[in-house]
C-alpha atoms as a PDB file:
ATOM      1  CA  UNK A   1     -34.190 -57.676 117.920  1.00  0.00           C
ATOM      2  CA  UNK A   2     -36.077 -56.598 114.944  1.00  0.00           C
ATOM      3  CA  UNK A   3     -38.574 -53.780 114.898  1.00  0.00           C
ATOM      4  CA  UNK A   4     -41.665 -53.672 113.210  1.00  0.00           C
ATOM      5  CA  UNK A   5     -42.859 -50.525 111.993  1.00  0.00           C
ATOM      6  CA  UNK A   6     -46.307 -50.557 110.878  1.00  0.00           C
ATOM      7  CA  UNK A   7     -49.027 -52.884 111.417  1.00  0.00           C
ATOM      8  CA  UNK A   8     -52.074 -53.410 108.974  1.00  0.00           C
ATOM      9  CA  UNK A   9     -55.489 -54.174 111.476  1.00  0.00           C
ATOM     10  CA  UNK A  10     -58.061 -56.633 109.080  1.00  0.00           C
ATOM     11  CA  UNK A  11     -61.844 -56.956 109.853  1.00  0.00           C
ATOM     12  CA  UNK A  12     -62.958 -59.954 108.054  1.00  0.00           C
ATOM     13  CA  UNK A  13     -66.437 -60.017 106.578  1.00  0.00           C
ATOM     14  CA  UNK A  14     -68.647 -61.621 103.613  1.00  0.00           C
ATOM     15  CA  UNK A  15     -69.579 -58.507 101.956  1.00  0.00           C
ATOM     16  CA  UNK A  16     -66.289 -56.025 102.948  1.00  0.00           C
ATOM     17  CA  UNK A  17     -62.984 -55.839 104.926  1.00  0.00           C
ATOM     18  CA  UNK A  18     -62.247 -53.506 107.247  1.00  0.00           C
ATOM     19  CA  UNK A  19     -58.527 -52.052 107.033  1.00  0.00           C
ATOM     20  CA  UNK A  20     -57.117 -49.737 109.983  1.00  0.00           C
ATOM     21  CA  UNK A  21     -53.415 -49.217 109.907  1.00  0.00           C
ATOM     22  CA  UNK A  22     -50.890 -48.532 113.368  1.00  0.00           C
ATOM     23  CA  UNK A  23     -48.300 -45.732 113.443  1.00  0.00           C
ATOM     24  CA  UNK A  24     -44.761 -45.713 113.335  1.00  0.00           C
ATOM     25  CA  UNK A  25     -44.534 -46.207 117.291  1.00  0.00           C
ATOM     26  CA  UNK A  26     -46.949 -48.765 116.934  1.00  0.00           C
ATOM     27  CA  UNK A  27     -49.232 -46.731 119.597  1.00  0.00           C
ATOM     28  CA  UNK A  28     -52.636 -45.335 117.839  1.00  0.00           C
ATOM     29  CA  UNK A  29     -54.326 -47.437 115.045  1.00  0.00           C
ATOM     30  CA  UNK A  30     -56.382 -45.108 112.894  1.00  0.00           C
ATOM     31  CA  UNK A  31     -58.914 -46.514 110.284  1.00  0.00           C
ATOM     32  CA  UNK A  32     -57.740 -46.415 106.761  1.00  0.00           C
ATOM     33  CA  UNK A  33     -60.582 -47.891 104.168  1.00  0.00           C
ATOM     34  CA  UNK A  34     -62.930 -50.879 103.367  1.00  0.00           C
ATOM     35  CA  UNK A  35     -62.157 -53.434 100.494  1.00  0.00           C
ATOM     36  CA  UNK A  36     -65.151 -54.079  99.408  1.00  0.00           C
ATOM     37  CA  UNK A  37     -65.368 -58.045  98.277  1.00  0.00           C
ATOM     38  CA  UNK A  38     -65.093 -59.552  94.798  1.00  0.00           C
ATOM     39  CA  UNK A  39     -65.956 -63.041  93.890  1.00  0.00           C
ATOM     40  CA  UNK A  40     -62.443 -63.907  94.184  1.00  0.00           C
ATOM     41  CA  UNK A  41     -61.100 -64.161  97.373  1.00  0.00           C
ATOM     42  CA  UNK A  42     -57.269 -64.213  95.987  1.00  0.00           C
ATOM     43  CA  UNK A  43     -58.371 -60.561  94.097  1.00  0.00           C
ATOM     44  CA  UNK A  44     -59.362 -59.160  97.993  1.00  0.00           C
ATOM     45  CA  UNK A  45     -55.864 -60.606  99.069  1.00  0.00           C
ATOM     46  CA  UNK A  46     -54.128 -58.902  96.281  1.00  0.00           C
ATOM     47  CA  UNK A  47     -55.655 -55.292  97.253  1.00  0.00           C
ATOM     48  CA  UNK A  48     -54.593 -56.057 100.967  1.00  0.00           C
ATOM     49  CA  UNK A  49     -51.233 -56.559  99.633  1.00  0.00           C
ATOM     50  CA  UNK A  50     -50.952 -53.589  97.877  1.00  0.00           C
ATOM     51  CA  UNK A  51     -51.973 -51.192 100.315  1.00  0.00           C
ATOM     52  CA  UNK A  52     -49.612 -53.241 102.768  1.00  0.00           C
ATOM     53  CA  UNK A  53     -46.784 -52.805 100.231  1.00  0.00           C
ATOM     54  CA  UNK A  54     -47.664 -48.494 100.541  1.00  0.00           C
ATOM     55  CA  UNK A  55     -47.614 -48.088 103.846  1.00  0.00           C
ATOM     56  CA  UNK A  56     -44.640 -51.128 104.613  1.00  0.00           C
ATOM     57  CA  UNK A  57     -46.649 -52.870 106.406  1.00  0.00           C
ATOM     58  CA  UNK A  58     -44.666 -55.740 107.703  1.00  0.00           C
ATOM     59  CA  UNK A  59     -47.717 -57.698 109.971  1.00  0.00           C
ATOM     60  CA  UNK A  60     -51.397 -58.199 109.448  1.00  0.00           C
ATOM     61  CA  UNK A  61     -53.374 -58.287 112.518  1.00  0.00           C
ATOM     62  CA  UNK A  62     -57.010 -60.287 111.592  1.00  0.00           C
ATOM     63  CA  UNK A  63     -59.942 -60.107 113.708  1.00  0.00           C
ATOM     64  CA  UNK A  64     -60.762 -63.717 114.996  1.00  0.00           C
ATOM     65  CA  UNK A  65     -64.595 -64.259 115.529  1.00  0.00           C
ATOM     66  CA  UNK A  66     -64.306 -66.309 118.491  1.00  0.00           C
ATOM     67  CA  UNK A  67     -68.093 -67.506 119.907  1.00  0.00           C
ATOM     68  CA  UNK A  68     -69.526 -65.669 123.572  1.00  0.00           C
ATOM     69  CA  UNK A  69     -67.803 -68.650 125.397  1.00  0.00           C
ATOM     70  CA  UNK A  70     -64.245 -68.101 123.844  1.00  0.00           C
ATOM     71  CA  UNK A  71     -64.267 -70.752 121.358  1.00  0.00           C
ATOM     72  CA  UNK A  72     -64.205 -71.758 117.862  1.00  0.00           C
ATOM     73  CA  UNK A  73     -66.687 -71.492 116.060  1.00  0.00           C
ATOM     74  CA  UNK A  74     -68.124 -71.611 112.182  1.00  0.00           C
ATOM     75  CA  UNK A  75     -67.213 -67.757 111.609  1.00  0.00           C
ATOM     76  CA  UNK A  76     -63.490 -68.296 113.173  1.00  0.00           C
ATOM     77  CA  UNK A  77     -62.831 -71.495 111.626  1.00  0.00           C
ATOM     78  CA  UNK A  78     -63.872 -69.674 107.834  1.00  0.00           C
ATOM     79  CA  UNK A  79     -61.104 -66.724 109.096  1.00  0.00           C
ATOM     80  CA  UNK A  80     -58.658 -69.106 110.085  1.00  0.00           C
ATOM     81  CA  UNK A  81     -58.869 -70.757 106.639  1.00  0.00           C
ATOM     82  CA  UNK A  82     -59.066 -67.655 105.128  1.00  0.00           C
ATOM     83  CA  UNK A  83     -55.985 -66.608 107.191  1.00  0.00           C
ATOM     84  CA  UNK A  84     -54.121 -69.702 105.363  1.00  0.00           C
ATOM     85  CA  UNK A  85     -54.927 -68.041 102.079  1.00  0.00           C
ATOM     86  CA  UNK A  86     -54.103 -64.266 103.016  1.00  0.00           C
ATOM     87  CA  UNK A  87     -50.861 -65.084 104.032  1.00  0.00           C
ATOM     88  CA  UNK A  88     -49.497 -67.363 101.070  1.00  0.00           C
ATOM     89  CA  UNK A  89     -51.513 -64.527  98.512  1.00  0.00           C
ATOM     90  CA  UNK A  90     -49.578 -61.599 100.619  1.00  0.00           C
ATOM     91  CA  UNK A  91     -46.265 -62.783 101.592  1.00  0.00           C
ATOM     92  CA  UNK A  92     -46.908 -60.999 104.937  1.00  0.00           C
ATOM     93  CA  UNK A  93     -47.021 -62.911 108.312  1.00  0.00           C
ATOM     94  CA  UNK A  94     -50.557 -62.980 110.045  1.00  0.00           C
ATOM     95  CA  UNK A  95     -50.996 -62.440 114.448  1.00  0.00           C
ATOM     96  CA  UNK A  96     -54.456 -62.483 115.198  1.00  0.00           C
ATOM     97  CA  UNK A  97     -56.748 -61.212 118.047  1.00  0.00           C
ATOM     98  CA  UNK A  98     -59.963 -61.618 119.858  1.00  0.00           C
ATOM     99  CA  UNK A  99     -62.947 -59.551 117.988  1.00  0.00           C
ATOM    100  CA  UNK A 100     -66.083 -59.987 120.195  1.00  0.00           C
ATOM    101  CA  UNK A 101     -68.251 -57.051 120.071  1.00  0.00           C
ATOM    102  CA  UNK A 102     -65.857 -54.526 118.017  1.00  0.00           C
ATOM    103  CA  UNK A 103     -69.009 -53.976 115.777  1.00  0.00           C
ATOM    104  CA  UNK A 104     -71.169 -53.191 118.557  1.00  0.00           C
ATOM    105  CA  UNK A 105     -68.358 -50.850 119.952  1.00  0.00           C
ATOM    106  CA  UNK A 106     -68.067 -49.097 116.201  1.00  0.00           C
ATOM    107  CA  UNK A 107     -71.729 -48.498 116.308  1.00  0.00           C
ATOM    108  CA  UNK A 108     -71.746 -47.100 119.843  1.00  0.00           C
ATOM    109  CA  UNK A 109     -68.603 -44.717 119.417  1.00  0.00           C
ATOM    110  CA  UNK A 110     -70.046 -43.710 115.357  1.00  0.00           C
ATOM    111  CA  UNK A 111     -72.999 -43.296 117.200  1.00  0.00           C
ATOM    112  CA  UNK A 112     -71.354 -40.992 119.845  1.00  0.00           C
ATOM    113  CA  UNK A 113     -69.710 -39.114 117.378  1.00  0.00           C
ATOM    114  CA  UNK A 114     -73.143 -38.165 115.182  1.00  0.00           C
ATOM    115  CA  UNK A 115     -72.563 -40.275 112.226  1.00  0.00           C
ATOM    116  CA  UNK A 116     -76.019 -41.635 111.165  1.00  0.00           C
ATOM    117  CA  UNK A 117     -77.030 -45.145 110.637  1.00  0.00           C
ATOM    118  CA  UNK A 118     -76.439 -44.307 106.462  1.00  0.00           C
ATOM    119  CA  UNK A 119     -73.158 -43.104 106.982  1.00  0.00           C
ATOM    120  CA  UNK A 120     -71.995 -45.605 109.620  1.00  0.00           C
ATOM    121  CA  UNK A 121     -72.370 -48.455 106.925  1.00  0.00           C
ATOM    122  CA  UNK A 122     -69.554 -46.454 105.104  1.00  0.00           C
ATOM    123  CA  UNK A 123     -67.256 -46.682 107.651  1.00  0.00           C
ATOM    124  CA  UNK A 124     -68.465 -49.250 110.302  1.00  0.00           C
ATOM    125  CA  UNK A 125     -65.765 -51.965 108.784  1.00  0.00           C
ATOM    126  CA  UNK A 126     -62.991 -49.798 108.721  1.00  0.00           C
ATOM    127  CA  UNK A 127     -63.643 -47.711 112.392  1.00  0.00           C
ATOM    128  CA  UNK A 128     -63.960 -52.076 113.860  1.00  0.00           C
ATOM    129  CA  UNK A 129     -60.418 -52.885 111.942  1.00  0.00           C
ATOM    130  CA  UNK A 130     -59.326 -49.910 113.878  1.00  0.00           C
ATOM    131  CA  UNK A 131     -60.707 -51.293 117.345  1.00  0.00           C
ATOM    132  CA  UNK A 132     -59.032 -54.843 116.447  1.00  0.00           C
ATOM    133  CA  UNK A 133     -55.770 -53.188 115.894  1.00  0.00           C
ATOM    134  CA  UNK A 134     -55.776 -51.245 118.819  1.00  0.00           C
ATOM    135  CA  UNK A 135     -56.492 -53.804 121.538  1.00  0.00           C
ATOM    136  CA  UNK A 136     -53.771 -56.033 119.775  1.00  0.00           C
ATOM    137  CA  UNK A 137     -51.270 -52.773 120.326  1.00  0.00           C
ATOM    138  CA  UNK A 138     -52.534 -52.158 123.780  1.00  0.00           C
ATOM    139  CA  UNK A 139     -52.165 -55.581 124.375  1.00  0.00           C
ATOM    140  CA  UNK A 140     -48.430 -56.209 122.910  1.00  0.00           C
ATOM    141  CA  UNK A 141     -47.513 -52.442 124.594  1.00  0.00           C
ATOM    142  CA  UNK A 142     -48.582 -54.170 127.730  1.00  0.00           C
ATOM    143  CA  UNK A 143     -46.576 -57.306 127.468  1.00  0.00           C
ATOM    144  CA  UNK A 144     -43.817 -54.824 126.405  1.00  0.00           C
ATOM    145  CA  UNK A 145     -44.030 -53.020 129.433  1.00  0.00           C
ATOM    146  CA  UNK A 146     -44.745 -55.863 132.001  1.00  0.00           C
ATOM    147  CA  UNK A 147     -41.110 -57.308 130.035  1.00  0.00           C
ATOM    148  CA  UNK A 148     -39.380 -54.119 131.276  1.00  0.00           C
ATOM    149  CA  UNK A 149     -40.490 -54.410 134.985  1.00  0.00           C
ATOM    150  CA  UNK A 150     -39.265 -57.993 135.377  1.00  0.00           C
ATOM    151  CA  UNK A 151     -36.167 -56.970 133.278  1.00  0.00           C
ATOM    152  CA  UNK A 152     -34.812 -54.076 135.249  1.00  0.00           C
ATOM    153  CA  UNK A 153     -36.077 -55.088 139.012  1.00  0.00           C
END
């Protein structure tokens, strides 16, 4: 079985992306930086890939914008086209996870931490990227460890 080591968390928007990356253990997702948009979608793509290519990233992990009720909506079904592109620009395989109120959490823990409502634009994309990533690795470390159980009872 093949490990991967690093993970690259992606917060799709229309005016930035938010970028967090994962450690080695694939544990902690910290937030790493905001690509701000060009007119060129294939140009945003290219910047993803290079910062994947730095830290060898080996998975993108993209935020899917799914509606109160769970489904599919305008907003996810731009991603998952989007999604099509990113991964035929970057070479790099593409999981993706459930992204319901990581802004609002951003806010509220920027907020917690003293960072003004200026500031927080800064960072807002980049601290939600980091939210994304870190329910997907609490979510695969879960499935990990529920593996385990059933594989040594």
């Amino acid at each position: 079985m093949r490990i991967i080591l690093r993970v690259l968390g992606i917060d799709i928007g229309s005016k930035k992306i938010g970028i967090a990356i994962s450690n080695q253990e694939m544990t902690l997702a910290t937030p790493l930086t905001v690509v701000h948009r060009s007119s060129q979608k294939s140009e945003d793509h290219k910047t993803i890939k290079s910062i994947a290519h730095e830290w060898e990233v080996e998975l993108l992990v993209v935020g899917m914008p799914l509606s109160l009720d769970g489904s599919l909506g305008a907003a996810a079904e731009n991603v998952l086209q989007e999604i099509k592109h990113l991964e035929r620009n970057t070479g790099i395989p593409v999981d993706t996870f459930d992204e319901r109120f990581t802004t609002t959490s951003a806010k509220q823990i920027l907020h917690d931490q003293g960072v003004s409502e200026k500031e927080q634009k800064n960072v807002i994309d980049q601290v939600a990227a980091s939210i994304i990533l870190q329910a997907w690795l609490d979510h695969k470390m879960g499935a990990s460890a529920s593996l385990k159980e059933v594989v040594s009872d």
